[in-house]
PDB file of N, CA and C in Angstrom:
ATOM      1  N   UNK A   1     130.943  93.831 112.937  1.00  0.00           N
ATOM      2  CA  UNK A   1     130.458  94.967 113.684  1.00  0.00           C
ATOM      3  C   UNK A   1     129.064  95.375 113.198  1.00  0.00           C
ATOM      4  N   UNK A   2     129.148  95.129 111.857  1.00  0.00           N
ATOM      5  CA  UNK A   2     127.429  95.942 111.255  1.00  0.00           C
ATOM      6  C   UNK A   2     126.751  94.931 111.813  1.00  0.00           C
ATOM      7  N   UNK A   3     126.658  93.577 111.799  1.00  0.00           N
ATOM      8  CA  UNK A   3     126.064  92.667 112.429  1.00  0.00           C
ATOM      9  C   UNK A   3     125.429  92.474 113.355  1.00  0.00           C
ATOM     10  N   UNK A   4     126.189  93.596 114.211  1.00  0.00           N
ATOM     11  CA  UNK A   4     126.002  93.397 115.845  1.00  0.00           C
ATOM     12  C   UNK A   4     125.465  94.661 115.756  1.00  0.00           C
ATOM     13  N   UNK A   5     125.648  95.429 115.410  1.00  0.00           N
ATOM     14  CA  UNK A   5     124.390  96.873 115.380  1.00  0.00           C
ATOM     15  C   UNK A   5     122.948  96.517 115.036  1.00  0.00           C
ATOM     16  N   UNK A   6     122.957  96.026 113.631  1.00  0.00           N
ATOM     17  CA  UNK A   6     121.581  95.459 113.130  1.00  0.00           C
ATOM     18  C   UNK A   6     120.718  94.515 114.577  1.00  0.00           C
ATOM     19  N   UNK A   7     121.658  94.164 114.991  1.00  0.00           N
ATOM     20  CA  UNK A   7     121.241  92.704 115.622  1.00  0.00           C
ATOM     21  C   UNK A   7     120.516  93.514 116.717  1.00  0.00           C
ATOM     22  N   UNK A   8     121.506  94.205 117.398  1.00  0.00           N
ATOM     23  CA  UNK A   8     120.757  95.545 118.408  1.00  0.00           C
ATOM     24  C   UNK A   8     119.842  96.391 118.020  1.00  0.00           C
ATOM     25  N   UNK A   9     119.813  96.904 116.927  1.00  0.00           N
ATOM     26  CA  UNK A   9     118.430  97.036 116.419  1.00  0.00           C
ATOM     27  C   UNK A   9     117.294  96.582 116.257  1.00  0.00           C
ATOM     28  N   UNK A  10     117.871  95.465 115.706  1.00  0.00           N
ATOM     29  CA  UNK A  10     116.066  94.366 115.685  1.00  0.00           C
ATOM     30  C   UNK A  10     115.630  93.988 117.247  1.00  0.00           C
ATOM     31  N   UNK A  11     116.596  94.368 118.295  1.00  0.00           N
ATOM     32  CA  UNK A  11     116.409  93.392 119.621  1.00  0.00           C
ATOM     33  C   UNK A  11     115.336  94.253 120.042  1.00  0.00           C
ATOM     34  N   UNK A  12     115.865  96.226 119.973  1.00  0.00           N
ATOM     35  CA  UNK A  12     115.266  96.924 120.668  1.00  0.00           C
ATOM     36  C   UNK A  12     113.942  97.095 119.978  1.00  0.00           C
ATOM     37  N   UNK A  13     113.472  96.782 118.933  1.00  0.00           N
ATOM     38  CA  UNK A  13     112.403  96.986 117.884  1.00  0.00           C
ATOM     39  C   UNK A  13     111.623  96.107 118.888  1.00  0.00           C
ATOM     40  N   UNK A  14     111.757  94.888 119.208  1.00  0.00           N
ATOM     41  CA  UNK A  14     111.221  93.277 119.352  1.00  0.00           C
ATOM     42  C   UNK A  14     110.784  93.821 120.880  1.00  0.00           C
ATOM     43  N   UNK A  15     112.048  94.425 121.503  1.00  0.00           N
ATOM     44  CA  UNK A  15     111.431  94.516 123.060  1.00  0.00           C
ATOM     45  C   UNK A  15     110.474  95.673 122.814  1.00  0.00           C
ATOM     46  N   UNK A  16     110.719  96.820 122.380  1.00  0.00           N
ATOM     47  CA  UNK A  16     109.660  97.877 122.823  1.00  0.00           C
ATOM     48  C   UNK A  16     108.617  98.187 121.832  1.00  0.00           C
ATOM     49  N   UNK A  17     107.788  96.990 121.489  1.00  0.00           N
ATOM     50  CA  UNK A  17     106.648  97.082 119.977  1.00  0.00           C
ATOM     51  C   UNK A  17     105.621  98.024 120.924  1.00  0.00           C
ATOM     52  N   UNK A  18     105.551  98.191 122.472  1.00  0.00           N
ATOM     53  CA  UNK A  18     104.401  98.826 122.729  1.00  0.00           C
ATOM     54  C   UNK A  18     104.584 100.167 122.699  1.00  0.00           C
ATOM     55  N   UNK A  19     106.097 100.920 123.023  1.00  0.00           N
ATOM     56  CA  UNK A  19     106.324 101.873 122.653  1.00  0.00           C
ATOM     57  C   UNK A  19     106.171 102.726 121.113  1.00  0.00           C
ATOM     58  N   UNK A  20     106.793 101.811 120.310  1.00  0.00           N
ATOM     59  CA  UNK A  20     106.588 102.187 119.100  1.00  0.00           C
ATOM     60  C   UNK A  20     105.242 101.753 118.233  1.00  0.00           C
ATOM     61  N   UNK A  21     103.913 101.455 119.531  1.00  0.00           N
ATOM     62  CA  UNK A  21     102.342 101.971 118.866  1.00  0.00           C
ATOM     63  C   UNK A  21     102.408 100.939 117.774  1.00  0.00           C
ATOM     64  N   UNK A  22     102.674  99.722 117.907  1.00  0.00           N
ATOM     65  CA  UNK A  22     102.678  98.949 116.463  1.00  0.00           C
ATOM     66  C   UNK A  22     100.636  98.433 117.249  1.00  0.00           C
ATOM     67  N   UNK A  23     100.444  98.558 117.582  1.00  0.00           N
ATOM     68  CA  UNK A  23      98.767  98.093 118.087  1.00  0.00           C
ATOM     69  C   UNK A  23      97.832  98.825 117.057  1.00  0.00           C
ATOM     70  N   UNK A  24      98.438 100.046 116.831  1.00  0.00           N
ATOM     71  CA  UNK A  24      97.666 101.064 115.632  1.00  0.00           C
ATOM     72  C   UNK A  24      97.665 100.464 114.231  1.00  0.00           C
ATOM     73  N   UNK A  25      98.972  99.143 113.746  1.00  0.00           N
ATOM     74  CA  UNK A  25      98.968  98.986 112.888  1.00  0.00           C
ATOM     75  C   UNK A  25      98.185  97.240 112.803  1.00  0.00           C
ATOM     76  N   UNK A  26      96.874  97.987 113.037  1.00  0.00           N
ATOM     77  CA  UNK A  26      95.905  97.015 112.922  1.00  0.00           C
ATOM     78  C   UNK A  26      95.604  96.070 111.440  1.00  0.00           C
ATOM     79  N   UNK A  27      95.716  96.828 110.724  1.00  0.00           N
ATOM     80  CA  UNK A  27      95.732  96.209 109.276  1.00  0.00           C
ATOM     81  C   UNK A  27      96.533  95.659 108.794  1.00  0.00           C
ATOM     82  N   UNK A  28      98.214  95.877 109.175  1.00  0.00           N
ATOM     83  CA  UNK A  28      98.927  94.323 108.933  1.00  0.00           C
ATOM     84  C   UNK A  28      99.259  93.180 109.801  1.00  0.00           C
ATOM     85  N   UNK A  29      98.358  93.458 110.805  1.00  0.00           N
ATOM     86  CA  UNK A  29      98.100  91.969 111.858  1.00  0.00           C
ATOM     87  C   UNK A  29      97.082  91.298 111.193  1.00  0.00           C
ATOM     88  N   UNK A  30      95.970  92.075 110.066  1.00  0.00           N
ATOM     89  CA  UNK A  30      95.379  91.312 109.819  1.00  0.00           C
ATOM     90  C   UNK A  30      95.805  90.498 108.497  1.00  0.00           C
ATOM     91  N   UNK A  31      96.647  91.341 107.629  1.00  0.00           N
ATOM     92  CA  UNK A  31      97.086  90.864 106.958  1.00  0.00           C
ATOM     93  C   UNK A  31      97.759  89.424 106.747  1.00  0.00           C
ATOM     94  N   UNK A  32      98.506  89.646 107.904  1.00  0.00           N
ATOM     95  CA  UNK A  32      99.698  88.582 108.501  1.00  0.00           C
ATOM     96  C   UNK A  32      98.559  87.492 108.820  1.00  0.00           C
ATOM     97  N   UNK A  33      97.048  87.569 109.153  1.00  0.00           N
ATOM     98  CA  UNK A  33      96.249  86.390 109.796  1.00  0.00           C
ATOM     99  C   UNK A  33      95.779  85.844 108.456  1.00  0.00           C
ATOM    100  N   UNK A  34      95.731  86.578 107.429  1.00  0.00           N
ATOM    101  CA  UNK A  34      95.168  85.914 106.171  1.00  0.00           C
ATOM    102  C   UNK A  34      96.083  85.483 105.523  1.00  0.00           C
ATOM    103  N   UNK A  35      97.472  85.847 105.596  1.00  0.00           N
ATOM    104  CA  UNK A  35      97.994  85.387 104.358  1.00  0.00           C
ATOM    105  C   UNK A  35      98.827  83.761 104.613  1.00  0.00           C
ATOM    106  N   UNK A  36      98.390  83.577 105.443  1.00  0.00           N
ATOM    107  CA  UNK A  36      99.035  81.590 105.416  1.00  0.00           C
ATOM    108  C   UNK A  36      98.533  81.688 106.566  1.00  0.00           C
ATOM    109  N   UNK A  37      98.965  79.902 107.140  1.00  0.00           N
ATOM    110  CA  UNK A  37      98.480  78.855 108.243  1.00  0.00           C
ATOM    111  C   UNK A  37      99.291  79.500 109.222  1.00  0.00           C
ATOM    112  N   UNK A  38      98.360  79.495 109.785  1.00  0.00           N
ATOM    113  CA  UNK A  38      98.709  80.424 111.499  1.00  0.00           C
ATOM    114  C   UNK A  38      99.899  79.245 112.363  1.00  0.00           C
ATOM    115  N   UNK A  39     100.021  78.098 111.814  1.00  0.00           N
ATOM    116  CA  UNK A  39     100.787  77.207 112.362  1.00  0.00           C
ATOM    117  C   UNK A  39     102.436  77.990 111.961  1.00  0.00           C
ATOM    118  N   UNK A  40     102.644  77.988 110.829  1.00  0.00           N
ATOM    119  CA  UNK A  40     103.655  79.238 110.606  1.00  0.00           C
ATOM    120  C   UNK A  40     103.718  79.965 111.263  1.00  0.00           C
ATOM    121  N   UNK A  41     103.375  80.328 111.910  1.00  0.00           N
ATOM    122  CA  UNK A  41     103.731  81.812 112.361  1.00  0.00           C
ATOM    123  C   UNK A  41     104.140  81.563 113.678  1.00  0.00           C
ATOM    124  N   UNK A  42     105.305  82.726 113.914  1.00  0.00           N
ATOM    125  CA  UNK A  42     106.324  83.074 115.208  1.00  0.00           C
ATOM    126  C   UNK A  42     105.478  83.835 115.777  1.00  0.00           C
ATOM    127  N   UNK A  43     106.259  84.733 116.786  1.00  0.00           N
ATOM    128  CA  UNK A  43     105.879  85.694 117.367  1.00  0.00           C
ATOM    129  C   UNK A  43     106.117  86.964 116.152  1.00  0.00           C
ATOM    130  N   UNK A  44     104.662  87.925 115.912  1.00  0.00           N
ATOM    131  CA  UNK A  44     104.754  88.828 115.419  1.00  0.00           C
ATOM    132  C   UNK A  44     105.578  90.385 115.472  1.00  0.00           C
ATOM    133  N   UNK A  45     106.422  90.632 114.978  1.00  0.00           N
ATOM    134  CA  UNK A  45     107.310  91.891 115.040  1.00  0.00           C
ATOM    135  C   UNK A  45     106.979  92.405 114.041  1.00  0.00           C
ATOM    136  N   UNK A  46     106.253  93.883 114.277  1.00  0.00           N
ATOM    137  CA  UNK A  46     105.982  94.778 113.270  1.00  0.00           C
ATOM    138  C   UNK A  46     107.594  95.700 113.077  1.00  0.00           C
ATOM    139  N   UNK A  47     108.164  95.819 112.323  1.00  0.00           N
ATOM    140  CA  UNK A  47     109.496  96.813 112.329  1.00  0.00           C
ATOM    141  C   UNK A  47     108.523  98.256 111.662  1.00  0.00           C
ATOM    142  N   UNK A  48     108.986  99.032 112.028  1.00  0.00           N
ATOM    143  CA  UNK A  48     108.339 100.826 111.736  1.00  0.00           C
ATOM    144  C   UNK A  48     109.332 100.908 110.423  1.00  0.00           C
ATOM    145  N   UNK A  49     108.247 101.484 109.654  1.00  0.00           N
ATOM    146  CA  UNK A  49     108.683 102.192 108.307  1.00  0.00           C
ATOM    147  C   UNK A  49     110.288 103.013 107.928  1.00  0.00           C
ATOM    148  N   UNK A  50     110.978 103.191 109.817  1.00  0.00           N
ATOM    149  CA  UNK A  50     111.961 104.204 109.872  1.00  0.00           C
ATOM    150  C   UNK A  50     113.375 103.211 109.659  1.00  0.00           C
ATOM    151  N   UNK A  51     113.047 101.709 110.194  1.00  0.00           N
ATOM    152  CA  UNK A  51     113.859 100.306 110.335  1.00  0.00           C
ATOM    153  C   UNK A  51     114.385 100.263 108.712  1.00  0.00           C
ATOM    154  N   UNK A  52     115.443 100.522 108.179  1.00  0.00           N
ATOM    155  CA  UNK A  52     116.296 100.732 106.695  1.00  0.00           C
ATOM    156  C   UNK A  52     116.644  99.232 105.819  1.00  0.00           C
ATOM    157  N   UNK A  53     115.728  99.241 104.836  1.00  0.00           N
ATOM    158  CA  UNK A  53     115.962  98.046 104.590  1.00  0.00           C
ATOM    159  C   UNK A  53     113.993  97.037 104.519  1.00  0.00           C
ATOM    160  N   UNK A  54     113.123  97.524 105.583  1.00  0.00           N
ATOM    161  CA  UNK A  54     112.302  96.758 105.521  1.00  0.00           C
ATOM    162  C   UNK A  54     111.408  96.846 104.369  1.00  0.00           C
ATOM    163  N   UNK A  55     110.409  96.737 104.323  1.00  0.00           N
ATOM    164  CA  UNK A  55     109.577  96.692 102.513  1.00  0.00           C
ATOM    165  C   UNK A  55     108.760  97.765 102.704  1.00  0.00           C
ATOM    166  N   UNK A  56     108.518  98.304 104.708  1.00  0.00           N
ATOM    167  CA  UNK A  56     107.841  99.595 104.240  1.00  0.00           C
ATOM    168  C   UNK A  56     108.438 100.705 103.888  1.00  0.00           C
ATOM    169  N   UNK A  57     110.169 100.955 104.439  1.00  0.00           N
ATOM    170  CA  UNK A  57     110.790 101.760 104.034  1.00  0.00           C
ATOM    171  C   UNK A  57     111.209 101.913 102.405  1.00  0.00           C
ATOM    172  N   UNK A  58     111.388 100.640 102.366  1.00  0.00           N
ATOM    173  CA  UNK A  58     111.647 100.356 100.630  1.00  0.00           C
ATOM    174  C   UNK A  58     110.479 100.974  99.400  1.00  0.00           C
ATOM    175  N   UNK A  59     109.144 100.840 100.075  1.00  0.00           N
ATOM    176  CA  UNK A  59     108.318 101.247  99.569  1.00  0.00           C
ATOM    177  C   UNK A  59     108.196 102.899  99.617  1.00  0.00           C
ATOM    178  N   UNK A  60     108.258 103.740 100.727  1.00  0.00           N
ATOM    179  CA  UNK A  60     108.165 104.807 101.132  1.00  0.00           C
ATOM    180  C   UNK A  60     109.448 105.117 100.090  1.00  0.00           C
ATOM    181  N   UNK A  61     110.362 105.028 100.160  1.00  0.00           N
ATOM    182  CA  UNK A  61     111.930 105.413  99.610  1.00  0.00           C
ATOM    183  C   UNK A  61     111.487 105.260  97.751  1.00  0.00           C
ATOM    184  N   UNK A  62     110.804 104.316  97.522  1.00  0.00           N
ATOM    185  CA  UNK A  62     110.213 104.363  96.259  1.00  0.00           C
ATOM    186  C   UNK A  62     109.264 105.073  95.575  1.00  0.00           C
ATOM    187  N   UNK A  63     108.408 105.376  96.449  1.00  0.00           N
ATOM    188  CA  UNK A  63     107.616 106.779  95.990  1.00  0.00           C
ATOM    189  C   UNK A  63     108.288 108.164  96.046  1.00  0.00           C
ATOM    190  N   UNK A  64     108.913 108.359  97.127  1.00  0.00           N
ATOM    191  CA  UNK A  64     109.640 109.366  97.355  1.00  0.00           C
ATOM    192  C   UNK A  64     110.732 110.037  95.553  1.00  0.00           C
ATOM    193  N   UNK A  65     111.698 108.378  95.049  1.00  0.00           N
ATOM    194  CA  UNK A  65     112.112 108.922  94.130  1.00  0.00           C
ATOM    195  C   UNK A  65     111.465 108.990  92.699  1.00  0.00           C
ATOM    196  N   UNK A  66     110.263 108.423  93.027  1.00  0.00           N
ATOM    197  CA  UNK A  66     108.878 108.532  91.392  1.00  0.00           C
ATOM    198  C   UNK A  66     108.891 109.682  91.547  1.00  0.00           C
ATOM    199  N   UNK A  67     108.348 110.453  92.371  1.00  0.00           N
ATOM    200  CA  UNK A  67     107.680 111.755  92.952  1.00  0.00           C
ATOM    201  C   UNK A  67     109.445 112.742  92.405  1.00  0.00           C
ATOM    202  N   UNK A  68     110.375 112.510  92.972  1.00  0.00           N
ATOM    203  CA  UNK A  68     111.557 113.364  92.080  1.00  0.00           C
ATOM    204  C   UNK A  68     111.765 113.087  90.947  1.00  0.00           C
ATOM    205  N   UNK A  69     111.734 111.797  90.745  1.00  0.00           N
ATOM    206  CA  UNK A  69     111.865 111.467  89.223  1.00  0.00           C
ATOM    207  C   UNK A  69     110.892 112.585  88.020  1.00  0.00           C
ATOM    208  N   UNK A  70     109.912 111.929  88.413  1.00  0.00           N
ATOM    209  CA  UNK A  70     108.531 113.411  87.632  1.00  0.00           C
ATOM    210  C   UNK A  70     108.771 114.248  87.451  1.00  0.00           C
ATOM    211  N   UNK A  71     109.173 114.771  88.843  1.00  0.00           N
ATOM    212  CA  UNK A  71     109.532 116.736  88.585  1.00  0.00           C
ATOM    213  C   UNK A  71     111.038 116.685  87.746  1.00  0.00           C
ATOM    214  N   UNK A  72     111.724 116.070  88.409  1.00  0.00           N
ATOM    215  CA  UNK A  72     113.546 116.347  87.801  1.00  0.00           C
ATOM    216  C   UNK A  72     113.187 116.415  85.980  1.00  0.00           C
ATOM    217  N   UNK A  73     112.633 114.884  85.684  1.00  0.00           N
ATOM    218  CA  UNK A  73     112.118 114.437  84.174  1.00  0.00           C
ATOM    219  C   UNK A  73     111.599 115.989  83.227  1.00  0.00           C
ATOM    220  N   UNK A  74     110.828 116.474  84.199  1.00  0.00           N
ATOM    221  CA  UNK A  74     110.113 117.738  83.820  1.00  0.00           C
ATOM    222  C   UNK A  74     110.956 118.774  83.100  1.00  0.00           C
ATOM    223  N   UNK A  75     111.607 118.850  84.152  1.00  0.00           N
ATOM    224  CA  UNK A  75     112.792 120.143  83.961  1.00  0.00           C
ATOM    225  C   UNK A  75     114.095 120.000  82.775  1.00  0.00           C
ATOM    226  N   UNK A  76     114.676 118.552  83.221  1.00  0.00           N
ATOM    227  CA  UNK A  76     115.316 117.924  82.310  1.00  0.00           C
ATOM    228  C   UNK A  76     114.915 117.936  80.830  1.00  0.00           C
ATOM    229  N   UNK A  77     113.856 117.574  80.399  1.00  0.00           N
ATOM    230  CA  UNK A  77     113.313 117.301  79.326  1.00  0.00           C
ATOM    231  C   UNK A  77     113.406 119.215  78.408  1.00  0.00           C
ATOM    232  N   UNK A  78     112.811 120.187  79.740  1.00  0.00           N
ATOM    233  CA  UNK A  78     113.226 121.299  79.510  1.00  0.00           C
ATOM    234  C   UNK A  78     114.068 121.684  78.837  1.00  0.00           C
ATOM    235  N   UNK A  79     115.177 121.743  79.480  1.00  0.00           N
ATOM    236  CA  UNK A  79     116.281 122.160  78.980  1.00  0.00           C
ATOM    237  C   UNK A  79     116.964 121.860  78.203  1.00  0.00           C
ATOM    238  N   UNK A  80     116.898 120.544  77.493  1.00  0.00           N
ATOM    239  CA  UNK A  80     117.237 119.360  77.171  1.00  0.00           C
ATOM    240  C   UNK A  80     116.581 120.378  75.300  1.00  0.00           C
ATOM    241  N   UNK A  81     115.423 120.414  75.713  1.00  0.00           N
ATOM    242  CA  UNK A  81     114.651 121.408  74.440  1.00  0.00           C
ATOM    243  C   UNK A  81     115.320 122.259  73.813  1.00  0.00           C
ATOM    244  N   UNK A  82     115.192 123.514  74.902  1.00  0.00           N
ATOM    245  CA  UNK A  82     116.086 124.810  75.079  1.00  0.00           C
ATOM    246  C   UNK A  82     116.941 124.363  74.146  1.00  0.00           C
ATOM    247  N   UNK A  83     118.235 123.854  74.954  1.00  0.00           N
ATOM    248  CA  UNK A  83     119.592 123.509  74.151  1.00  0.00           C
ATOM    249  C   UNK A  83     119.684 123.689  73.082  1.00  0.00           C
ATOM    250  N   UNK A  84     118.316 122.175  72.594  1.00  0.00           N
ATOM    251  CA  UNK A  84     118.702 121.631  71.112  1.00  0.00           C
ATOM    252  C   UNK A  84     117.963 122.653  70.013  1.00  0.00           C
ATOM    253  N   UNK A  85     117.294 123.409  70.038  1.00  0.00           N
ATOM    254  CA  UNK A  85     117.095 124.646  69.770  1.00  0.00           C
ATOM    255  C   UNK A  85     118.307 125.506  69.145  1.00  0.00           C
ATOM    256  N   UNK A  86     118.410 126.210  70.322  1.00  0.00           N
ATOM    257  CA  UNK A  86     119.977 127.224  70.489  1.00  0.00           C
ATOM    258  C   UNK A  86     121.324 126.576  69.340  1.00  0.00           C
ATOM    259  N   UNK A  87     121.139 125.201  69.687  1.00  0.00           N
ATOM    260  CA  UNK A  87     122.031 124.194  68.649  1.00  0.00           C
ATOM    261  C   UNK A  87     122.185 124.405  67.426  1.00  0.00           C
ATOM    262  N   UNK A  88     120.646 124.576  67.604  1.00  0.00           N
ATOM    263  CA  UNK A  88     119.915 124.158  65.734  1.00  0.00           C
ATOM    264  C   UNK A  88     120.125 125.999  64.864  1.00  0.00           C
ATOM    265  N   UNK A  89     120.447 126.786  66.033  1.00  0.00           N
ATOM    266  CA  UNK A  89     120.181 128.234  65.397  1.00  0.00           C
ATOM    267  C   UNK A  89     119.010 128.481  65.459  1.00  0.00           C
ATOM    268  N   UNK A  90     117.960 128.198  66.157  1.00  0.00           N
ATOM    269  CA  UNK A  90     116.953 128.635  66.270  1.00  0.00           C
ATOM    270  C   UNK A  90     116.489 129.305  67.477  1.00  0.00           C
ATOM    271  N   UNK A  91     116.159 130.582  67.504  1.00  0.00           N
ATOM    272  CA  UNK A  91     115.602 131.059  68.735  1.00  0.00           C
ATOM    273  C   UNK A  91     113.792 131.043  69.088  1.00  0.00           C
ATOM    274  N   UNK A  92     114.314 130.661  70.440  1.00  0.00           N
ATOM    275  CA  UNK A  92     112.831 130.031  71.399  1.00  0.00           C
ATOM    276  C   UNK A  92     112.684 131.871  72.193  1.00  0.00           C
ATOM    277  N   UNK A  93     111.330 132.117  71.869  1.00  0.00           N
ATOM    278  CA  UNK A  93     110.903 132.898  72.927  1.00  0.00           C
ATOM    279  C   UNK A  93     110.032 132.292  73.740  1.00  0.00           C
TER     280      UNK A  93
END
């Protein structure tokens, strides 16, 4: 069944690239022209950043948890202080 969802997914990606403005993503058509022999190459399907699983989502989804990681680390490290303090008998103003 997941098979056949995915599969319907990639179909509707493939038919409607003009809807989903992949023409804007001018810079990885060019990419795609430099990086090997054009004899390779299929027909081009850009999948959108929103498609779960592709390397731009993977990428986006990866900054996203650096960017929490930082702050959470922040706070964590905080309290983490605090504690060992309070532990030790020592008071933090």
């Amino acid at each position: 069944m997941y098979a056949k969802i995915e599969a319907e997914r990639l179909l509707f990606i493939r038919l409607n690239q003009k809807k989903l403005h992949v023409d804007e993503y001018f810079h990885m058509k060019d990419a795609s022209k430099n990086d090997s022999d054009p004899a390779n190459h299929g027909k081009l399907v850009i999948l959108p950043s929103t498609f779960t699983g592709c390397p731009r989502n993977m990428h986006e989804y990866a900054q996203d948890i650096v960017t929490y990681v930082r702050w959470k680390a922040i706070t964590i490290h905080h309290i983490h202080f605090q504690s060992k303090l309070q532990r030790d008998g020592l008071k933090c103003d």
